[in-house]
C-alpha atoms as a PDB file:
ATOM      1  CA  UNK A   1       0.000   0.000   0.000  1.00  0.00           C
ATOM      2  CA  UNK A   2       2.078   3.045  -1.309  1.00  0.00           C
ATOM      3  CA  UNK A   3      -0.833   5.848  -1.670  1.00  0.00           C
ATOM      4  CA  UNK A   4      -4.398   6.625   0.583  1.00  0.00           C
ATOM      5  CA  UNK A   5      -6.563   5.199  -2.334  1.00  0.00           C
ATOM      6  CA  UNK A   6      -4.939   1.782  -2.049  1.00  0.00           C
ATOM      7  CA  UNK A   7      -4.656   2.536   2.036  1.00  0.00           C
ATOM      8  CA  UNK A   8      -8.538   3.779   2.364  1.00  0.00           C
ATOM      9  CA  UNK A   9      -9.900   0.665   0.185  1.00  0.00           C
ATOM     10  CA  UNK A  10      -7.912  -1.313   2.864  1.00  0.00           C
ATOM     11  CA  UNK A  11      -9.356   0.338   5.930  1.00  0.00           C
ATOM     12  CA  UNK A  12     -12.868   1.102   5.204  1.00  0.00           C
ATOM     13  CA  UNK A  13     -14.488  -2.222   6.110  1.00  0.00           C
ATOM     14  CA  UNK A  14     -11.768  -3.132   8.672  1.00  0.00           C
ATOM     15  CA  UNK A  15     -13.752  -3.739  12.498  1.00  0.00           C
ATOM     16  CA  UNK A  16     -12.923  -1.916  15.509  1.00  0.00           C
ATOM     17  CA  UNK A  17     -10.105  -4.691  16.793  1.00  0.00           C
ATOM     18  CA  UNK A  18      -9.078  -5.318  13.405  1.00  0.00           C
ATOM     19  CA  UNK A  19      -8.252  -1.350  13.164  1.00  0.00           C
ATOM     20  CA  UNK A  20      -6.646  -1.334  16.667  1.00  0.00           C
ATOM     21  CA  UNK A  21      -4.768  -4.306  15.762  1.00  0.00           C
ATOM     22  CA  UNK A  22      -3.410  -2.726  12.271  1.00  0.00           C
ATOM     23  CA  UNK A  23      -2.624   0.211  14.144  1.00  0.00           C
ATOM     24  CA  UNK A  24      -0.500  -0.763  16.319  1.00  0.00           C
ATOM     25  CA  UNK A  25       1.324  -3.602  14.649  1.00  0.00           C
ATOM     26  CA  UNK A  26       2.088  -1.784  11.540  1.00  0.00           C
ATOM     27  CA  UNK A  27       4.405   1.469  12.939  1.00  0.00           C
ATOM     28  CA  UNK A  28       7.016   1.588  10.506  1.00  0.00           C
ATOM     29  CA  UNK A  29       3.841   2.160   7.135  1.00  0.00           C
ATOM     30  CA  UNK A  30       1.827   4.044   9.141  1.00  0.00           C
ATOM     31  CA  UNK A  31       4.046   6.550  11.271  1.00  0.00           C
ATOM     32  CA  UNK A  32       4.857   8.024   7.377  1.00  0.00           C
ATOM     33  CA  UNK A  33       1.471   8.619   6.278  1.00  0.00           C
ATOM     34  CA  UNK A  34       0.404  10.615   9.453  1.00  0.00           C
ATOM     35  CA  UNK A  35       1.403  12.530  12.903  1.00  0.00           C
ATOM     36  CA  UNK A  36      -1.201  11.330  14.723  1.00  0.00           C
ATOM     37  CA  UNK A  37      -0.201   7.741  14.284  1.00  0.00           C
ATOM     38  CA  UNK A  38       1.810   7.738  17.700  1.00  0.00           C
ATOM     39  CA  UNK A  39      -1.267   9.302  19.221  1.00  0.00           C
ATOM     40  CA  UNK A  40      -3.812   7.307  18.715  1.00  0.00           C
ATOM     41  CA  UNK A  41      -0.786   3.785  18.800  1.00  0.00           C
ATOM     42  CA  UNK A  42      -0.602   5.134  22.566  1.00  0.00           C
ATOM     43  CA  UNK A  43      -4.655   5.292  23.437  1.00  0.00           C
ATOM     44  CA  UNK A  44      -6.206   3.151  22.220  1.00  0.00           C
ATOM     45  CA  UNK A  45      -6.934   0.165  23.526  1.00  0.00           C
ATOM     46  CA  UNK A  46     -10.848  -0.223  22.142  1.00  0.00           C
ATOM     47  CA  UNK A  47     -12.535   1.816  20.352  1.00  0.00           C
ATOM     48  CA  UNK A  48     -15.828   1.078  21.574  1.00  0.00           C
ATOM     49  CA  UNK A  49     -14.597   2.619  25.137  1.00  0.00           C
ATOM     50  CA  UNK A  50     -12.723   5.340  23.685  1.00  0.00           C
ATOM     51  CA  UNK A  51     -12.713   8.788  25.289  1.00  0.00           C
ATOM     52  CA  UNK A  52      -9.592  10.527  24.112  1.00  0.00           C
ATOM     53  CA  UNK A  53      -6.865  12.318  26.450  1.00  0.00           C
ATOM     54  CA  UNK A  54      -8.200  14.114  29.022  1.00  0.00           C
ATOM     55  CA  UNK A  55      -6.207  16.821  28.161  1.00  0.00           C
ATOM     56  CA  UNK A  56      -7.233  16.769  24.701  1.00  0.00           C
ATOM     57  CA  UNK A  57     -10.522  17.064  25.930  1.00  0.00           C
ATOM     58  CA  UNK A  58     -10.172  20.119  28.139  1.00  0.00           C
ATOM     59  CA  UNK A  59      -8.880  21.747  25.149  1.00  0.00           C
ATOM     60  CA  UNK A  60     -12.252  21.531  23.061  1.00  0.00           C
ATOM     61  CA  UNK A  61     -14.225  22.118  26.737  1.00  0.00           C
ATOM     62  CA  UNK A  62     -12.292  25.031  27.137  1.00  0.00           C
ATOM     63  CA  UNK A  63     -13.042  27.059  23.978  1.00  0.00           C
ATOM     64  CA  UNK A  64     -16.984  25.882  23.535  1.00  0.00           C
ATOM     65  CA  UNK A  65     -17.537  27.248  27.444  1.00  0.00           C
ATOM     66  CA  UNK A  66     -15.608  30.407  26.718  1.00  0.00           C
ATOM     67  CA  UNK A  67     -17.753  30.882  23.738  1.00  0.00           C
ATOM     68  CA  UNK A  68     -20.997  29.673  26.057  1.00  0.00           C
ATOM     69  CA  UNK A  69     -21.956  27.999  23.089  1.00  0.00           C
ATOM     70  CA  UNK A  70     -25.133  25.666  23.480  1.00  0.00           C
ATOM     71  CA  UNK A  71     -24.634  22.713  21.132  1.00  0.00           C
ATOM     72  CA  UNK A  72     -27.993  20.794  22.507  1.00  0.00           C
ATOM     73  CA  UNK A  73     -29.450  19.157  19.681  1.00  0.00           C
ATOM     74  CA  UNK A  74     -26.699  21.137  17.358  1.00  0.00           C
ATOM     75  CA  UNK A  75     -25.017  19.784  14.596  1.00  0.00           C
ATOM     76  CA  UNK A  76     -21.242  19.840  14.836  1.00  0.00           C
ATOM     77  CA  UNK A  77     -18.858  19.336  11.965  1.00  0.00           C
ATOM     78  CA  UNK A  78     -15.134  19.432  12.351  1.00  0.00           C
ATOM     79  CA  UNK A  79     -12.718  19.932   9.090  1.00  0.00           C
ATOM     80  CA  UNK A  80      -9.717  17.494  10.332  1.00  0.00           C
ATOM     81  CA  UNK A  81     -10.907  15.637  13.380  1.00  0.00           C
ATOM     82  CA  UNK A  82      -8.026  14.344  13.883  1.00  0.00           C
ATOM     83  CA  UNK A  83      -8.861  11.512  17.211  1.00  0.00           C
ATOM     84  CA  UNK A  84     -12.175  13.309  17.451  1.00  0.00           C
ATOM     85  CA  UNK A  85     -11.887  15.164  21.218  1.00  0.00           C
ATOM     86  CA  UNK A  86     -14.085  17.812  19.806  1.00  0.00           C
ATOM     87  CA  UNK A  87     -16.489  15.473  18.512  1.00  0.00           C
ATOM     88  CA  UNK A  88     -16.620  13.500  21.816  1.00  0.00           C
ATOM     89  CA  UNK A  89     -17.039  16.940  23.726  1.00  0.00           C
ATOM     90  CA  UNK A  90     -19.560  18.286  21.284  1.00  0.00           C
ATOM     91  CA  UNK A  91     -21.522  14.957  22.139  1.00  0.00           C
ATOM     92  CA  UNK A  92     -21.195  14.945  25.924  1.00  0.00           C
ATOM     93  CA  UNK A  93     -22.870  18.350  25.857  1.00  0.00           C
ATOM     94  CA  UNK A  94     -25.743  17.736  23.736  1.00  0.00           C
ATOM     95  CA  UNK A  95     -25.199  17.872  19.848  1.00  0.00           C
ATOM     96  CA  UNK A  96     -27.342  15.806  17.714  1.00  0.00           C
ATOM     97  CA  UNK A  97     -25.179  14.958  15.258  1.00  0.00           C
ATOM     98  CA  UNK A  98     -21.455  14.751  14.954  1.00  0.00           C
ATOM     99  CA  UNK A  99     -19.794  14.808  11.520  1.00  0.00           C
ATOM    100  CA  UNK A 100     -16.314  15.554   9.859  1.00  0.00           C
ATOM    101  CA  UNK A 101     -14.280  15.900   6.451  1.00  0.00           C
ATOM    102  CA  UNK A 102     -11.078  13.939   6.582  1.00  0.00           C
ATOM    103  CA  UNK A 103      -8.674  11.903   3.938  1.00  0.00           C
ATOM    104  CA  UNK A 104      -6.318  10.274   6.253  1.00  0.00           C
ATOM    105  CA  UNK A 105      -8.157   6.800   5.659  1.00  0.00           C
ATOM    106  CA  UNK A 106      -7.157   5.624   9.042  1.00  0.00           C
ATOM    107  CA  UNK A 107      -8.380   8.623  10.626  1.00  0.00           C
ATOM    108  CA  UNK A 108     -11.715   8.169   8.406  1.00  0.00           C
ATOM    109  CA  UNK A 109     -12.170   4.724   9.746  1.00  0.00           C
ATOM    110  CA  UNK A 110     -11.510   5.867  13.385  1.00  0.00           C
ATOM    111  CA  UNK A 111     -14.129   8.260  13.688  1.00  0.00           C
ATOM    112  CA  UNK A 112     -16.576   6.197  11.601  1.00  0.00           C
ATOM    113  CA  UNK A 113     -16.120   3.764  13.991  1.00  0.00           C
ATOM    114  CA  UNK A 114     -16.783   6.222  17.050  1.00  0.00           C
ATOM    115  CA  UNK A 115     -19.798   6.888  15.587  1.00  0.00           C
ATOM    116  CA  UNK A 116     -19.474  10.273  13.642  1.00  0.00           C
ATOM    117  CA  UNK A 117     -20.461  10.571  10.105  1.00  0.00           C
ATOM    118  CA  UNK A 118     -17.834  11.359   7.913  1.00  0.00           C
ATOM    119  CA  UNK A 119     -16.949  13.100   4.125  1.00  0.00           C
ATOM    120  CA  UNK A 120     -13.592  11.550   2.877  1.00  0.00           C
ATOM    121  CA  UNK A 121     -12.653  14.394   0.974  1.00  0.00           C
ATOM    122  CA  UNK A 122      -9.660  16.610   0.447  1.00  0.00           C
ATOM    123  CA  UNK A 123     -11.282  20.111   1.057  1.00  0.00           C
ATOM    124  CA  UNK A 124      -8.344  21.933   0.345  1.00  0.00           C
ATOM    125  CA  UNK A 125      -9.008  21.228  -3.203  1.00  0.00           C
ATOM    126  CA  UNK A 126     -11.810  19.620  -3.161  1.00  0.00           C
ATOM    127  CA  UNK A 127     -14.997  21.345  -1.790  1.00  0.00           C
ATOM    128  CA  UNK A 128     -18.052  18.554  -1.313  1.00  0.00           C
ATOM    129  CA  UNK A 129     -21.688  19.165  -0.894  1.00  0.00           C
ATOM    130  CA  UNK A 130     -22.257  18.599   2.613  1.00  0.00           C
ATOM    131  CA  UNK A 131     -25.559  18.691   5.397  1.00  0.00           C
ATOM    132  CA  UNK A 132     -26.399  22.262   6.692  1.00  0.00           C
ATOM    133  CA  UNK A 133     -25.159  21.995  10.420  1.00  0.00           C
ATOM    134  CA  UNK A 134     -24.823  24.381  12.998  1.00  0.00           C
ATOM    135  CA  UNK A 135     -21.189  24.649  14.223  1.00  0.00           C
ATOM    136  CA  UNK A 136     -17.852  24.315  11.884  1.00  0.00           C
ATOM    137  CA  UNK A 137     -14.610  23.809  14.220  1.00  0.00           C
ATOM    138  CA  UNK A 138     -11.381  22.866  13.082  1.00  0.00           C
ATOM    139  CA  UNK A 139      -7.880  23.221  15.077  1.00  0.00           C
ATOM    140  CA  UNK A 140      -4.554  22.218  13.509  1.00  0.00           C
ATOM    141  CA  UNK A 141      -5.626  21.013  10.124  1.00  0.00           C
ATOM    142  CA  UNK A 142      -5.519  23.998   8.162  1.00  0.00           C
ATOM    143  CA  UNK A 143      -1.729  24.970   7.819  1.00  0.00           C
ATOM    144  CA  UNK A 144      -0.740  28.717   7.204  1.00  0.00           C
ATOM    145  CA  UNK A 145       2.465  28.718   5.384  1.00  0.00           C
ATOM    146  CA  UNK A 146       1.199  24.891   3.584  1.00  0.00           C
ATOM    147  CA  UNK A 147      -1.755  26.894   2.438  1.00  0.00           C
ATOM    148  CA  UNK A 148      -0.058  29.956   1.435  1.00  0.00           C
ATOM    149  CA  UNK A 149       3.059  28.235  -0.368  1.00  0.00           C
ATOM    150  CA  UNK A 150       0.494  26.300  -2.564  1.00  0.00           C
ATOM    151  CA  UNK A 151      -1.650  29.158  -3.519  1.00  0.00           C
ATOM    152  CA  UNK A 152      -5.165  27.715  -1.699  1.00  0.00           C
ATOM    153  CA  UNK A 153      -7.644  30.305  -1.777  1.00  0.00           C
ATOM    154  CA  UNK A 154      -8.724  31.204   1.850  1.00  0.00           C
ATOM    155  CA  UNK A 155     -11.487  33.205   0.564  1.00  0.00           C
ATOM    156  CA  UNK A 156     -13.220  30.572  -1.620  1.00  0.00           C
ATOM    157  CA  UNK A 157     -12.741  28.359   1.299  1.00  0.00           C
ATOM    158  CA  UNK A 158     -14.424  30.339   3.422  1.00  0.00           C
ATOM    159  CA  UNK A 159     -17.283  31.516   1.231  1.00  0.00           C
ATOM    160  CA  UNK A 160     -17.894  26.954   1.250  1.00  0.00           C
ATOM    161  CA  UNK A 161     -18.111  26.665   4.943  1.00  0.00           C
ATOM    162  CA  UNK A 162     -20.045  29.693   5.183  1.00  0.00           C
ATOM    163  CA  UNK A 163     -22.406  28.695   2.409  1.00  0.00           C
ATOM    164  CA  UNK A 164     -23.293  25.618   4.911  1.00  0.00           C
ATOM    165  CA  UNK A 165     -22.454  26.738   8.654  1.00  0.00           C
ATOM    166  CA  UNK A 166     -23.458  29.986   9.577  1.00  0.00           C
ATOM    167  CA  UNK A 167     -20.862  29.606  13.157  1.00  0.00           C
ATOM    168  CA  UNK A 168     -16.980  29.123  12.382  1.00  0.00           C
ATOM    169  CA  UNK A 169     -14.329  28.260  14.868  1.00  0.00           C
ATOM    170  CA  UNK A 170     -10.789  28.061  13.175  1.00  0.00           C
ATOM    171  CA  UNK A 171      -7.064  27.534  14.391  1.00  0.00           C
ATOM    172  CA  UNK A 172      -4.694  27.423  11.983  1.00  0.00           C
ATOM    173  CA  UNK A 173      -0.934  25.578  12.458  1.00  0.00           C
ATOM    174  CA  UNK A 174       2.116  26.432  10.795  1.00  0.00           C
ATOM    175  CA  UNK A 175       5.275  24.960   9.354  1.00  0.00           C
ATOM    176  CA  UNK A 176       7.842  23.933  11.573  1.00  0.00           C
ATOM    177  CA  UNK A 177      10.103  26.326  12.945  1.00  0.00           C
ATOM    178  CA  UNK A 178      12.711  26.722  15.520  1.00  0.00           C
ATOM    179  CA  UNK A 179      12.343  24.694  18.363  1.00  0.00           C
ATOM    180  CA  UNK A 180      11.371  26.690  21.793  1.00  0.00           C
ATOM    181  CA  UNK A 181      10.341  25.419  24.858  1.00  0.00           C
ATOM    182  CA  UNK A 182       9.899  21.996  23.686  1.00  0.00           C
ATOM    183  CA  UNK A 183       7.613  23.480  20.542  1.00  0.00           C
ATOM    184  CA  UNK A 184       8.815  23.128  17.214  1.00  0.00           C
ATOM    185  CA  UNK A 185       5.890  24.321  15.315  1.00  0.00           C
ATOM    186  CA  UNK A 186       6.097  28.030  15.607  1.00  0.00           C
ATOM    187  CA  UNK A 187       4.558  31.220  14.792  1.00  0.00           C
ATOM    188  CA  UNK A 188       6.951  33.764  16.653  1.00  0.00           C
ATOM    189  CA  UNK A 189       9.342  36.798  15.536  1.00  0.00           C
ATOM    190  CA  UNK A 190       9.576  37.012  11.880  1.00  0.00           C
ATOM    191  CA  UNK A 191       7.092  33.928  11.305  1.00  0.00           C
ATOM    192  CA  UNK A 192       4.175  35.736  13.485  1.00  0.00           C
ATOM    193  CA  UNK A 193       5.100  38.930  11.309  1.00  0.00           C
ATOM    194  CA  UNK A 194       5.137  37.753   8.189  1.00  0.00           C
ATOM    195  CA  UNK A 195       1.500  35.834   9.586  1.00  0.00           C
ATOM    196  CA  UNK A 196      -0.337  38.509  10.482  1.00  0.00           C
ATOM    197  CA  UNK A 197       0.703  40.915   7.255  1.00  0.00           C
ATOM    198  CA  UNK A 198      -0.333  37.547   5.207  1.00  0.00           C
ATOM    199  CA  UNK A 199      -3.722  36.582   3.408  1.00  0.00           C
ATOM    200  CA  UNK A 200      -4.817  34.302   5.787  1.00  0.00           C
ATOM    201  CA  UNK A 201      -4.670  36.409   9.369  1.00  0.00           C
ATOM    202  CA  UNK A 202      -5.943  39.683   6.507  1.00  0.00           C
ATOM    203  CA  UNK A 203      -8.867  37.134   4.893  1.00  0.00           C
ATOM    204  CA  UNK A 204     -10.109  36.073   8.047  1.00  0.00           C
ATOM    205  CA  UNK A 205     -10.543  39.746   9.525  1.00  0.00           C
ATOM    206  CA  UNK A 206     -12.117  41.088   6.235  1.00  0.00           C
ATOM    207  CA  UNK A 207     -14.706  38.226   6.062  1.00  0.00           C
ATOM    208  CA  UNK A 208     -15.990  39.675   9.919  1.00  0.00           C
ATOM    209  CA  UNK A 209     -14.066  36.986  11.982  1.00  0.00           C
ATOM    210  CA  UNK A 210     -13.260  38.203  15.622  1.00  0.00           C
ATOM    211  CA  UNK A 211      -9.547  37.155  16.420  1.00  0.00           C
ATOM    212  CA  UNK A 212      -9.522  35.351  20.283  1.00  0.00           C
ATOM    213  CA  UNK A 213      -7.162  33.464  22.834  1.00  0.00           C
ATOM    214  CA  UNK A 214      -8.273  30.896  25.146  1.00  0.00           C
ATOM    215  CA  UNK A 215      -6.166  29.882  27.671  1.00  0.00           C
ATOM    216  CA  UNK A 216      -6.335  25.796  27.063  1.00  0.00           C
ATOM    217  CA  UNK A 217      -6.987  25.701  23.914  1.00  0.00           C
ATOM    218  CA  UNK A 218      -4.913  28.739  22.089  1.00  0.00           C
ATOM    219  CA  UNK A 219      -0.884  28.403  22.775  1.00  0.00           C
ATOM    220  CA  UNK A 220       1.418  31.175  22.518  1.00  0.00           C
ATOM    221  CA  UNK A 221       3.499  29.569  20.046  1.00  0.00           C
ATOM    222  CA  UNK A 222       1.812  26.580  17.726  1.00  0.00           C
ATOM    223  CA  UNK A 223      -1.482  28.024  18.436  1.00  0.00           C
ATOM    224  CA  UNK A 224      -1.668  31.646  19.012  1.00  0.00           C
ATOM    225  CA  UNK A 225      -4.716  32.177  16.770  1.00  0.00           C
ATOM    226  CA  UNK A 226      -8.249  31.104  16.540  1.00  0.00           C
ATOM    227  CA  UNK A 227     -10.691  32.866  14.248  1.00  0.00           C
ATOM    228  CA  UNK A 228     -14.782  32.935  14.473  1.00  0.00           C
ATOM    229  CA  UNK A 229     -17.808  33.523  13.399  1.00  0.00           C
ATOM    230  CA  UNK A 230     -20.605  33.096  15.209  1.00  0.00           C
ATOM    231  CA  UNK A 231     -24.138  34.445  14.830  1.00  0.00           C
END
């Protein structure tokens, strides 16, 4: 299995052990094709009883309580679940319905198996028709200097979430950069400059998105930044 078609037709039918099994016998493929291979190698144990880090989980707590949102009987999608804490959160406090875009086939299969409905689509250049729902979140998946390098059109991005969320909650990542206090994804000194005279930070703020920082889920240096929308 050299590419995600050949990967995803492998993993879409696979069971909950038979994933967890793959997982974590097959380190060497795997760790190449994603970051959060050594993540989710180290937690789970069954899917079924899966509840994420705790800490993970705080992180998504902390950001829908500062925004007092009310997601009872909500629908929550998030662009690049990653292992799904905001998901899992959005659940515990209510939401209806839990759904996210994602092309990492083993990622796919994990949150299918949680539960969640999922889109396995590429939506940085690939924009599906998706459900109206009430809440758009993503952290992490959308990457500044990835996005900007390769020309993706913030704007037209936007305008597609906002043509099927009307509330928006983004944090954007960055390349790698020098390594400080343990961090080594990092939007300081010239980096954060160059950021925040960019067409993302510039996009964002034109479109009507309020800029925040939540302590627990924001981070001075990988995460300084989270953008949205809410009506």
């Amino acid at each position: 299995m050299n590419n995600y078609i050949q990967l995803r037709e492998h993993c879409k039918d696979m069971t909950m052990d038979q994933l967890v099994s793959w997982i974590q016998e097959t380190p060497g493929h795997y760790q190449n094709l994603t970051s959060l291979w050594s993540y989710i190698h180290d937690q789970v144990d069954n899917i079924q009883e899966y509840r994420g880090a705790q800490h993970h989980r705080e992180i998504w707590s902390s950001i829908y309580n500062f925004l007092d949102l009310d997601l009872k009987g909500k629908k929550v999608m998030d662009l690049g679940p990653g292992s799904a804490e905001s998901l899992i959160v959005a659940k515990d406090m209510g939401a209806s319905q839990c759904l996210f875009i994602d092309n990492d086939p083993v990622i796919f299969r994990f949150c299918e198996l949680l539960g969640f409905k999922g889109y396995y689509n590429d939506y940085r250049t690939q924009r599906p028709s998706v459900d109206t729902v009430d809440y758009v979140v993503a952290k992490g998946s959308i990457n500044s200097d990835e996005w900007t390098n390769n020309k993706i059109d913030i704007n037209k991005f936007l305008e597609w979430i906002e043509s099927f969320s009307q509330n928006i909650i983004i944090t954007p990542t960055y390349q790698k950069g020098e390594i400080i206090d343990g961090w080594d994804y990092t939007c300081v000194g010239e980096h954060r400059e160059r950021y925040l005279n960019g067409p993302i930070h510039n996009t964002f703020l034109n479109r009507g998105y309020k800029q925040i920082y939540v302590d627990g889920h924001n981070h001075q240096y990988r995460f300084p930044f989270t953008y949205c929308k809410l009506k």
